[in-house]
C-alpha atoms as a PDB file:
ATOM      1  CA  UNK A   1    -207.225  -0.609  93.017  1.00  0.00           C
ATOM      2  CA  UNK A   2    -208.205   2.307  94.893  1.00  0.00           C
ATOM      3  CA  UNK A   3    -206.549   0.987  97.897  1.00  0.00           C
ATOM      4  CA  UNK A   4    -203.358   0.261  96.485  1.00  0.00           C
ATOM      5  CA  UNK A   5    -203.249   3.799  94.798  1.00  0.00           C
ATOM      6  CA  UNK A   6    -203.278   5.648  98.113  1.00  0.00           C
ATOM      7  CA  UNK A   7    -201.166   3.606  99.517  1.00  0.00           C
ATOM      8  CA  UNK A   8    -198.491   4.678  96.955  1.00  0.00           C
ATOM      9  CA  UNK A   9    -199.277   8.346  97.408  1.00  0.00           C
ATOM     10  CA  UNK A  10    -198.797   7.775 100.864  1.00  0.00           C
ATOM     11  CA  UNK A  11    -195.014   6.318 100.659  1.00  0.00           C
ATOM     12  CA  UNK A  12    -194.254   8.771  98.202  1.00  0.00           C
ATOM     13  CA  UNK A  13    -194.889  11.789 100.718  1.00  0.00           C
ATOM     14  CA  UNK A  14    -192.519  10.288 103.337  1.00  0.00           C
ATOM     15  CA  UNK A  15    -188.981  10.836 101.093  1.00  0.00           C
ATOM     16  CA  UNK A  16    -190.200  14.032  99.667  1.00  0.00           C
ATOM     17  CA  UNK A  17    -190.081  15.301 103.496  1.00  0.00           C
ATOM     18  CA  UNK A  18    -187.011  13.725 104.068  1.00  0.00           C
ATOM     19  CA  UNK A  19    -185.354  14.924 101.027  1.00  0.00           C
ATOM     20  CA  UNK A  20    -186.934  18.470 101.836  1.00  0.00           C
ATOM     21  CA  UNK A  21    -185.222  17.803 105.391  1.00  0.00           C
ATOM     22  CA  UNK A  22    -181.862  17.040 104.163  1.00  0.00           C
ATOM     23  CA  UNK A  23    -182.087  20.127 101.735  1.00  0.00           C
ATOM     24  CA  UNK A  24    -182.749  22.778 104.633  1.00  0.00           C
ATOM     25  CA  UNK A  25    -179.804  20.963 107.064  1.00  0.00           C
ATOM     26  CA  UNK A  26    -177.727  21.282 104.278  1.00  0.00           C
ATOM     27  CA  UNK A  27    -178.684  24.929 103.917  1.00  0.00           C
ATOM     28  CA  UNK A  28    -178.474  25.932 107.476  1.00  0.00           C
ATOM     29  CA  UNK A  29    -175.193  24.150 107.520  1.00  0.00           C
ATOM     30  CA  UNK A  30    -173.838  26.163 104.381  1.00  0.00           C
ATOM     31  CA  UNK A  31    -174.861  29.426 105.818  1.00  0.00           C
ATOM     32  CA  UNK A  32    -173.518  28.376 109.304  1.00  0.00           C
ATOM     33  CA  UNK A  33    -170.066  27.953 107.478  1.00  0.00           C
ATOM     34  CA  UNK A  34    -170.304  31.117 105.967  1.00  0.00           C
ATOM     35  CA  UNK A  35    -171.006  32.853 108.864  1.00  0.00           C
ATOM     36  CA  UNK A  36    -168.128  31.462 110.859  1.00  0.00           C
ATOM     37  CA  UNK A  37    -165.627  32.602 107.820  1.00  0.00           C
ATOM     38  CA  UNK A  38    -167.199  35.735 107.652  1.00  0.00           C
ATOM     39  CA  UNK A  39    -166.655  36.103 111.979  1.00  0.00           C
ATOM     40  CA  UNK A  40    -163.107  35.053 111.143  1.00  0.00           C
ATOM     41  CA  UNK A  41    -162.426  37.322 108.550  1.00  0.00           C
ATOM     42  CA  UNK A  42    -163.874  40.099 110.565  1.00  0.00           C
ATOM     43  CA  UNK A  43    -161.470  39.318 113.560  1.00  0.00           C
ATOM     44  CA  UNK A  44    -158.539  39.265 111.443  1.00  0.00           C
ATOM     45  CA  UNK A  45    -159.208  42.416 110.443  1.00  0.00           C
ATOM     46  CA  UNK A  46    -160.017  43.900 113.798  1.00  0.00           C
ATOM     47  CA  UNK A  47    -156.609  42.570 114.831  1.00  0.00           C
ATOM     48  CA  UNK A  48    -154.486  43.871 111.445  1.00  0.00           C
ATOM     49  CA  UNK A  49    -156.112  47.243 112.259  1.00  0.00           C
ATOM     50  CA  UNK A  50    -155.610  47.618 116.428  1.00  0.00           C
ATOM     51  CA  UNK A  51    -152.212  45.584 116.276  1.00  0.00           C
ATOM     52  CA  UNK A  52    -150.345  45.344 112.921  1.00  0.00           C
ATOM     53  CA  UNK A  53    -151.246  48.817 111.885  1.00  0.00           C
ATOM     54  CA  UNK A  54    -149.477  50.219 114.598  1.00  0.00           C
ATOM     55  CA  UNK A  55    -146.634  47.543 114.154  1.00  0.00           C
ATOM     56  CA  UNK A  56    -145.742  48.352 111.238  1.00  0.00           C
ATOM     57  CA  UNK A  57    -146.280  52.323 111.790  1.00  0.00           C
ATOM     58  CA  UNK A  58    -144.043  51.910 114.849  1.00  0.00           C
ATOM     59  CA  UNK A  59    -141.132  50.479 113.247  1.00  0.00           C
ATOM     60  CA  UNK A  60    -141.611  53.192 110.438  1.00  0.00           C
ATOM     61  CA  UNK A  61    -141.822  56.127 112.965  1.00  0.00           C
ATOM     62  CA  UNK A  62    -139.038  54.875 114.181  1.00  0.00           C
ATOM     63  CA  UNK A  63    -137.125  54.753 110.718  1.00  0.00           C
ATOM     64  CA  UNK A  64    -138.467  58.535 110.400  1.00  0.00           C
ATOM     65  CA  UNK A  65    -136.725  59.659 113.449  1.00  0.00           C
ATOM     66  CA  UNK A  66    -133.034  58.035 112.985  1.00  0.00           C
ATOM     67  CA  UNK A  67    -133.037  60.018 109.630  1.00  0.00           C
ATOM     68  CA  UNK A  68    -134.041  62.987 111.359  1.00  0.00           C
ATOM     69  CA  UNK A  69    -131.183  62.377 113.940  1.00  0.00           C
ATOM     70  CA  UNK A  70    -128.538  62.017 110.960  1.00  0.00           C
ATOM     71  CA  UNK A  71    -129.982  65.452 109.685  1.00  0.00           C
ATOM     72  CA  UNK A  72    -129.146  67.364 112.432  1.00  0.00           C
ATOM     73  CA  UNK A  73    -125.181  66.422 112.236  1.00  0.00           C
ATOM     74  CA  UNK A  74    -124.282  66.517 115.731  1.00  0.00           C
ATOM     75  CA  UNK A  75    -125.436  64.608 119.289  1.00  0.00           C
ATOM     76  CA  UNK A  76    -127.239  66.314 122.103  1.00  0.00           C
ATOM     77  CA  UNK A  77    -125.650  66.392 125.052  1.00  0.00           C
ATOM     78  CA  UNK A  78    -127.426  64.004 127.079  1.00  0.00           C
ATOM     79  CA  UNK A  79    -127.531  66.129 130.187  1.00  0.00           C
ATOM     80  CA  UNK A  80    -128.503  70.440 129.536  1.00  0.00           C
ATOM     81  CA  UNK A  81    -126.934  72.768 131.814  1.00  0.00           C
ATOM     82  CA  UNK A  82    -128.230  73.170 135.122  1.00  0.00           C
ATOM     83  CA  UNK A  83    -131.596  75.211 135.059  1.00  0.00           C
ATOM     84  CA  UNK A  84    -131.282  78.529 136.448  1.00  0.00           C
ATOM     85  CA  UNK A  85    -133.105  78.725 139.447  1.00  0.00           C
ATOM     86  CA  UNK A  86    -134.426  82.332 138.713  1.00  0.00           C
ATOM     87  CA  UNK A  87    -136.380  80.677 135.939  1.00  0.00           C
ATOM     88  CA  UNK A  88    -135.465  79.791 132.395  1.00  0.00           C
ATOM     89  CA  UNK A  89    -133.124  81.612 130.319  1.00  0.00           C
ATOM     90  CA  UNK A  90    -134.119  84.334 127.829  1.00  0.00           C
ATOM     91  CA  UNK A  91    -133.118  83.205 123.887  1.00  0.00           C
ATOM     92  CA  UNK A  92    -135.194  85.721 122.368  1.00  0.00           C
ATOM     93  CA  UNK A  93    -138.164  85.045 120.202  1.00  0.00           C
ATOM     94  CA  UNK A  94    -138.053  81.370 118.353  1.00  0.00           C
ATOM     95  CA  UNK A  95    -136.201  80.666 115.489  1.00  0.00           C
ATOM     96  CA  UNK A  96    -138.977  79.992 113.137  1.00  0.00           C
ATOM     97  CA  UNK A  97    -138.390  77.111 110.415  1.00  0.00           C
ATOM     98  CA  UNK A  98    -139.479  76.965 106.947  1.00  0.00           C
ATOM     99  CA  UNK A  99    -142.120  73.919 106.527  1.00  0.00           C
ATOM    100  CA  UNK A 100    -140.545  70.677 104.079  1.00  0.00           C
ATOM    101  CA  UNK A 101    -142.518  69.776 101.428  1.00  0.00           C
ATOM    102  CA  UNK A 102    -144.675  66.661 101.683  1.00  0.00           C
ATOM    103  CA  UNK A 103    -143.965  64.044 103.820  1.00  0.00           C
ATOM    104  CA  UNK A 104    -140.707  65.808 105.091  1.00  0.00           C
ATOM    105  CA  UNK A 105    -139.750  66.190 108.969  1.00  0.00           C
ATOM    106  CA  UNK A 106    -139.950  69.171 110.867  1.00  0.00           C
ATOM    107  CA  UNK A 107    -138.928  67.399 113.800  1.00  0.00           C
ATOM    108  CA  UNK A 108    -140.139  65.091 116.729  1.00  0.00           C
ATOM    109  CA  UNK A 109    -142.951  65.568 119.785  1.00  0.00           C
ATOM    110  CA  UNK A 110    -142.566  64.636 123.109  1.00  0.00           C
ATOM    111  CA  UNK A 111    -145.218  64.343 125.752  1.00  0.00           C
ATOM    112  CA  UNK A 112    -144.429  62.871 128.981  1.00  0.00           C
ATOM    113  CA  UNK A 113    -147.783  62.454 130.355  1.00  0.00           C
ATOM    114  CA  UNK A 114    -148.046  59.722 127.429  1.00  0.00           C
ATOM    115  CA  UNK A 115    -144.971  58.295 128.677  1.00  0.00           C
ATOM    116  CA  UNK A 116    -140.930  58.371 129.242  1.00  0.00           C
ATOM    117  CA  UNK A 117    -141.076  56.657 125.723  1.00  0.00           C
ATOM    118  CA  UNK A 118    -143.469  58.883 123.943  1.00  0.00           C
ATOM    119  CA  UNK A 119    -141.390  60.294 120.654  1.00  0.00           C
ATOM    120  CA  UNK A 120    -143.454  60.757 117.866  1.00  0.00           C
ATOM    121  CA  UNK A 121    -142.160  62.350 114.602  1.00  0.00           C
ATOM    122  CA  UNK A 122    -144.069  65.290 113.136  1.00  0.00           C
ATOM    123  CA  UNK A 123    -144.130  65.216 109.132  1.00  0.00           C
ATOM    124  CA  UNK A 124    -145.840  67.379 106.679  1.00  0.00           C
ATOM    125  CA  UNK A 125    -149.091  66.718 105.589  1.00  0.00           C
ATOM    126  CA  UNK A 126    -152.177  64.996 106.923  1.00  0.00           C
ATOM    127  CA  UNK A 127    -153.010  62.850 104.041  1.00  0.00           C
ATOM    128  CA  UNK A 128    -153.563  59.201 104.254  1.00  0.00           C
ATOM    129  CA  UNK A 129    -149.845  58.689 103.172  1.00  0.00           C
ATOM    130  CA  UNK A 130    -148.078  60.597 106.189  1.00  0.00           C
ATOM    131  CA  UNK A 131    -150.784  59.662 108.988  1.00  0.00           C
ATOM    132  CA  UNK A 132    -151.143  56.111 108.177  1.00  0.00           C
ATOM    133  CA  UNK A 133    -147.367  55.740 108.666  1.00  0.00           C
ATOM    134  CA  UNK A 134    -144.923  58.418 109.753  1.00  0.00           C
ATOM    135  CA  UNK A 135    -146.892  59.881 112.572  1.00  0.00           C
ATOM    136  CA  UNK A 136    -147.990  63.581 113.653  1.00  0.00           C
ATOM    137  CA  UNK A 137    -149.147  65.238 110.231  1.00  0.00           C
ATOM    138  CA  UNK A 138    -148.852  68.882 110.442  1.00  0.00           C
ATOM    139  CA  UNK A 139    -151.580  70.754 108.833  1.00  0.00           C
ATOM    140  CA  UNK A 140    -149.754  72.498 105.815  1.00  0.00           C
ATOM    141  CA  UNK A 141    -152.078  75.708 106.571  1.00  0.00           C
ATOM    142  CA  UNK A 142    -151.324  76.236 109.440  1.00  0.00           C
ATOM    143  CA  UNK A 143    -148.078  78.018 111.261  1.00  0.00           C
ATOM    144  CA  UNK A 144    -144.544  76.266 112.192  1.00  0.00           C
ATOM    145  CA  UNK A 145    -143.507  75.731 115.646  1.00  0.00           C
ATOM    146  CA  UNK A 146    -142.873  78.776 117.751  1.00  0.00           C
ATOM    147  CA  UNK A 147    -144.097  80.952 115.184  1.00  0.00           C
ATOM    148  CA  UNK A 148    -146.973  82.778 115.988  1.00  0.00           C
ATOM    149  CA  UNK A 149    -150.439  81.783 114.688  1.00  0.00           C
ATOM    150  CA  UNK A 150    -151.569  77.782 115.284  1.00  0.00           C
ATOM    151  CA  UNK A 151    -149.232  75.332 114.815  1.00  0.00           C
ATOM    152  CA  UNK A 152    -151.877  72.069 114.118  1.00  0.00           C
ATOM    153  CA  UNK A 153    -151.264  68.663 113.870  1.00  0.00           C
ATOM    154  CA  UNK A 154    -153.236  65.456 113.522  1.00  0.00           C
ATOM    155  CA  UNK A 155    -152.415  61.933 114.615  1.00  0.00           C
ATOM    156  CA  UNK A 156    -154.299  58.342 114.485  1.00  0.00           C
ATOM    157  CA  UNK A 157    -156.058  57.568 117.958  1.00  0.00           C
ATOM    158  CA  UNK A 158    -156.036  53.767 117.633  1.00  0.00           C
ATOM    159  CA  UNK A 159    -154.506  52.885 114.510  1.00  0.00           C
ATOM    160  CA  UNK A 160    -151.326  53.267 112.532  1.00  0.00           C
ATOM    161  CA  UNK A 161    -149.286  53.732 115.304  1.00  0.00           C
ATOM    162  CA  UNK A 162    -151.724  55.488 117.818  1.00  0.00           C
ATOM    163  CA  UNK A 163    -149.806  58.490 118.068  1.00  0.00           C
ATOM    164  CA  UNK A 164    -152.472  60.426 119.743  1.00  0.00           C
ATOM    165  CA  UNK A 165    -154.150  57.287 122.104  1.00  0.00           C
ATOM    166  CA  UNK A 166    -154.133  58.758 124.976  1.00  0.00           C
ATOM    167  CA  UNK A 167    -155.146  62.687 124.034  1.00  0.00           C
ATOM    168  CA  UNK A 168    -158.059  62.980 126.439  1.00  0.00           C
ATOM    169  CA  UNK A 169    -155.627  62.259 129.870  1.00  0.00           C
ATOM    170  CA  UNK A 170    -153.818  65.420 129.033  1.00  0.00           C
ATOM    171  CA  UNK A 171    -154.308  67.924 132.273  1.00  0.00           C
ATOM    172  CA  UNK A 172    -154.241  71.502 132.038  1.00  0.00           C
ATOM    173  CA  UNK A 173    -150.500  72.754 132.640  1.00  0.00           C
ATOM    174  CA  UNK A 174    -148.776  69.639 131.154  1.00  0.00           C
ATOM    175  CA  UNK A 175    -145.945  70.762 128.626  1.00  0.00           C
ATOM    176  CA  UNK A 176    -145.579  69.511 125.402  1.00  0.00           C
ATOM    177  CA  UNK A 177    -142.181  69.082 123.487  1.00  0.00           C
ATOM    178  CA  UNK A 178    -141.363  69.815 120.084  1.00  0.00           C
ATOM    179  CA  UNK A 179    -137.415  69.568 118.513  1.00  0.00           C
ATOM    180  CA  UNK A 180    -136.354  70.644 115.273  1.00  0.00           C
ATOM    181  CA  UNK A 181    -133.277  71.538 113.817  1.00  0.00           C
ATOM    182  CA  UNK A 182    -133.239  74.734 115.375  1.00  0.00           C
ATOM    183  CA  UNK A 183    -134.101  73.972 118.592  1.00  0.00           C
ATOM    184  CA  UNK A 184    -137.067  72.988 121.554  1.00  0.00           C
ATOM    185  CA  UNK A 185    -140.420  74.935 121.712  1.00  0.00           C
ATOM    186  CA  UNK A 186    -141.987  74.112 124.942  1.00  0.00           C
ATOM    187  CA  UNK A 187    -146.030  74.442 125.023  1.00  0.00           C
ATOM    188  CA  UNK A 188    -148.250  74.171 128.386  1.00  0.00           C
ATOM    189  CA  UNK A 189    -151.618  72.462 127.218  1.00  0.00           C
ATOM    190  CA  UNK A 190    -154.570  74.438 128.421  1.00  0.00           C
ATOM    191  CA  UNK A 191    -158.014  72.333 127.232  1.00  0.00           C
ATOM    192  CA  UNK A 192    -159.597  70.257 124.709  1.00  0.00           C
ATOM    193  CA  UNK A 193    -162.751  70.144 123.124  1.00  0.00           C
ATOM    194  CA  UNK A 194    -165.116  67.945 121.318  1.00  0.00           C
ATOM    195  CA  UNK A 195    -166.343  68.834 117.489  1.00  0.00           C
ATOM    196  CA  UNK A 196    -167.949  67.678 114.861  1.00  0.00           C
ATOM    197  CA  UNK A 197    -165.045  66.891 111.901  1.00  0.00           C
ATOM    198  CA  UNK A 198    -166.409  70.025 110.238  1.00  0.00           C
ATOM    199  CA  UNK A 199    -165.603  72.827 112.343  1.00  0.00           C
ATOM    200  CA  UNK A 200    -162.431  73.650 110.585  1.00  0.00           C
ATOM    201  CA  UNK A 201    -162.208  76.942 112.535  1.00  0.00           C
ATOM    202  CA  UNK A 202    -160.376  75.152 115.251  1.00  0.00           C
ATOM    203  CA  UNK A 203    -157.314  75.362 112.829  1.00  0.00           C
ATOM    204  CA  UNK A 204    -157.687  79.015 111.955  1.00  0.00           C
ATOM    205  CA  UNK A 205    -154.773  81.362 113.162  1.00  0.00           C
ATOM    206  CA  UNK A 206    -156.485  82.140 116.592  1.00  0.00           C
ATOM    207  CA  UNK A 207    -158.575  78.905 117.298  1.00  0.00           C
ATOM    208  CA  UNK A 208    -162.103  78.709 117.357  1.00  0.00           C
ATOM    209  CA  UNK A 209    -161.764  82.807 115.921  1.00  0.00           C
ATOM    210  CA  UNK A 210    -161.775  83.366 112.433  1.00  0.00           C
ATOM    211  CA  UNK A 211    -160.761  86.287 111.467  1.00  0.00           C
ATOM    212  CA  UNK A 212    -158.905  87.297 114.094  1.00  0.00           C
ATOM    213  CA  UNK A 213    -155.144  88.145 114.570  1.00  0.00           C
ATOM    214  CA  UNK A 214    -152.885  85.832 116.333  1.00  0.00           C
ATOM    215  CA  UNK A 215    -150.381  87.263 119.289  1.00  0.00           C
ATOM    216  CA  UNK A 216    -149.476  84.168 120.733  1.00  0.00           C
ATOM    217  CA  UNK A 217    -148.412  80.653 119.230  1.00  0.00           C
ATOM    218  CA  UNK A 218    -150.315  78.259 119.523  1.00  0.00           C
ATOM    219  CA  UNK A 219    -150.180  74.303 119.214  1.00  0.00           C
ATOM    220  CA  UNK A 220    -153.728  72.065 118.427  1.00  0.00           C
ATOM    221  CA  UNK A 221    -153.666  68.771 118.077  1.00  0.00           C
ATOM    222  CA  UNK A 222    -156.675  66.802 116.713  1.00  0.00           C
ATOM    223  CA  UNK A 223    -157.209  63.494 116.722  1.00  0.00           C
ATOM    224  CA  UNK A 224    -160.779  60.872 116.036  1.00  0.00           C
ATOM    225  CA  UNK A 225    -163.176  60.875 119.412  1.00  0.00           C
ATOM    226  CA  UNK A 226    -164.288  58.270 120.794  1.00  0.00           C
ATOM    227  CA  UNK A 227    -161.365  56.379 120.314  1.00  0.00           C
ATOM    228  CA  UNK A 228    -162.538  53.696 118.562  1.00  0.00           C
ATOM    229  CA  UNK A 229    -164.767  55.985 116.386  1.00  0.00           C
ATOM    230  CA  UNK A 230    -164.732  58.495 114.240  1.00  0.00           C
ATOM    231  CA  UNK A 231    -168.242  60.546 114.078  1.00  0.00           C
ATOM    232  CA  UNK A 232    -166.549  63.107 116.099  1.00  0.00           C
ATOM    233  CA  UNK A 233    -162.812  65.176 116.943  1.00  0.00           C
ATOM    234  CA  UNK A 234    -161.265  65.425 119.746  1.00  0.00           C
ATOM    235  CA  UNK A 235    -159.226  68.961 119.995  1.00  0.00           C
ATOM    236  CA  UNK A 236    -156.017  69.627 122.112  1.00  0.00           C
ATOM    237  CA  UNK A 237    -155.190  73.405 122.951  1.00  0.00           C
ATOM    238  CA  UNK A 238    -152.064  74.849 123.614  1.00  0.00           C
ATOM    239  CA  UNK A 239    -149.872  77.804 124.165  1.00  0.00           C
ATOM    240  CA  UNK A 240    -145.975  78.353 123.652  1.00  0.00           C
ATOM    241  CA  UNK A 241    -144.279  78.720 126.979  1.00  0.00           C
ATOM    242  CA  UNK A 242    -140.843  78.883 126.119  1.00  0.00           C
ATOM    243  CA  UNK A 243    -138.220  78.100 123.591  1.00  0.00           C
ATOM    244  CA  UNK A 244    -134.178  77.138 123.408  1.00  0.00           C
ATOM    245  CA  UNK A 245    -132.083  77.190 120.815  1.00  0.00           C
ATOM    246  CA  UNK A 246    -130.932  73.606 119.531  1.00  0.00           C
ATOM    247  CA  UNK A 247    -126.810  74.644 121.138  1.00  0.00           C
ATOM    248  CA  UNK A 248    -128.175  74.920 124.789  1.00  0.00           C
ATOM    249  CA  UNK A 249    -129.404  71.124 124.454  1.00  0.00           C
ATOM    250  CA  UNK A 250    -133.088  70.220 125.008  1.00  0.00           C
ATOM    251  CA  UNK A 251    -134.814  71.050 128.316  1.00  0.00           C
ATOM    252  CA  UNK A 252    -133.774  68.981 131.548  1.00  0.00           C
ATOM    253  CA  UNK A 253    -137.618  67.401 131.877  1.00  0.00           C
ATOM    254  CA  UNK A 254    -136.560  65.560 128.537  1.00  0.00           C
ATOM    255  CA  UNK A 255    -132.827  65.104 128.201  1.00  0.00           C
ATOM    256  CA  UNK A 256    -132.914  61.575 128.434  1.00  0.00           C
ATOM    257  CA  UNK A 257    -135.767  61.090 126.277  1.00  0.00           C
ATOM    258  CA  UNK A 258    -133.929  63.394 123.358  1.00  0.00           C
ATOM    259  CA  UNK A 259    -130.919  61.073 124.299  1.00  0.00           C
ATOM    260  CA  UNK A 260    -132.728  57.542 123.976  1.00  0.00           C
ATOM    261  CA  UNK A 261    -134.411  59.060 120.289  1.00  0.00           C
ATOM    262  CA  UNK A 262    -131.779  61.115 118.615  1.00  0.00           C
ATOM    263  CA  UNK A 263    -128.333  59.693 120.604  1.00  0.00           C
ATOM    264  CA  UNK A 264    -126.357  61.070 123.002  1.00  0.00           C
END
């Protein structure tokens, strides 16, 4: 009797440990599963951010700068007169615009170091509405182009159209485009600058200087740093080197780029 009792004890043991087996594959192979979706999920939304973001941004920049073209009523010519070889001509100080309300256009950047293609619109505002999808927000603050004081904008680095991408290749003397209505204000970039996202004095009148007061214009661009991070800023300096009123046509360096964004 004894005998026989252990003997049942002793088969019984066997299919609890495989039953305890089965339960832990089937675990492992659950959480396995999960894992996998969870790897796909996070893919997808690595790609909707770095790709369709700036898909759909593109095509909406682009929207942003035909209306802009229909505001200003008339087509550039695509080729400026020929520069004056004495140096450019003397218009006087900038016409000086008076900033839209939200979300409206003051006009459109160009930067040829980013490219014979780079034309970026600059809108009012730098909330999540303009720089998620119409481009260059301009700091509401701060001045308008050519006008002196700190004309500051902020773009996306590697989302939503990546309008500021390649900010860190700029090199000390490149010039910097901006077109409104009333004409082309031509800054030289001079350095950038690492900060932590809370030194806001980098969009004071005179950058970096609170308190003091402005004599030149200036143009700062900030954008995230490193580019696919955000714990830092990444800030752009530069100074107005020239303007022309919107009837001389835009400066020869970007005629054909003003042509292939705004017609002519």
């Amino acid at each position: 009797m004894v005998v026989q009792e252990r003997a049942g004890r002793a088969a019984v043991r066997p299919a609890r440990g495989r039953r305890g087996r089965g339960i832990l594959r089937g675990t492992v192979q659950v959480v396995g599963e999960l894992l996998i979706t969870v790897g796909i999920v996070l893919l997808l939304f690595v790609a909707w951010q770095l790709w369709w973001t700036n898909v759909e941004s593109d095509a909406r920049q682009g929207a942003v700068i035909k209306e802009f073209a229909q505001e200003l009523g008339s087509t550039p010519p695509p080729q400026p007169a020929v520069a004056d070889p004495a140096g450019p001509a003397d218009y006087g100080s900038p016409v000086v615009g008076t900033a839209p309300g939200h979300a409206g256009t003051i006009g459109i950047m160009y930067i040829p170091r980013f490219g014979n293609n780079y034309t970026r619109p600059i809108v009012q505002g730098t909330s999540g509405d303009v720089l998620d999808t119409l481009g260059l927000g301009h700091y509401a603050n701060t001045a308008m182009p050519g006008a002196v004081g700190n004309f500051a904008v902020a773009g996306h680095r590697q989302t939503h159209g990546a309008v500021l991408d390649n900010i860190h290749t700029l090199v000390p003397g490149d010039k910097i485009y901006v077109q409104t209505k009333d004409g082309y204000y031509v800054y030289v970039f001079r350095n950038n600058q690492i900060v932590m996202p809370s030194r806001t004095d980098v969009l004071e009148p005179v950058p970096t200087r609170p308190g003091a007061t402005p004599t030149e214009s200036y143009l700062t661009m900030t954008s995230c740093n490193p580019r696919f991070g955000a714990e830092e800023r990444i800030v752009a300096y530069a100074l107005l080197d020239s303007w022309r009123p919107a009837a001389a046509g835009p400066p020869t360096e970007i005629a054909a780029q003003v042509a292939a964004a705004v017609g002519g």
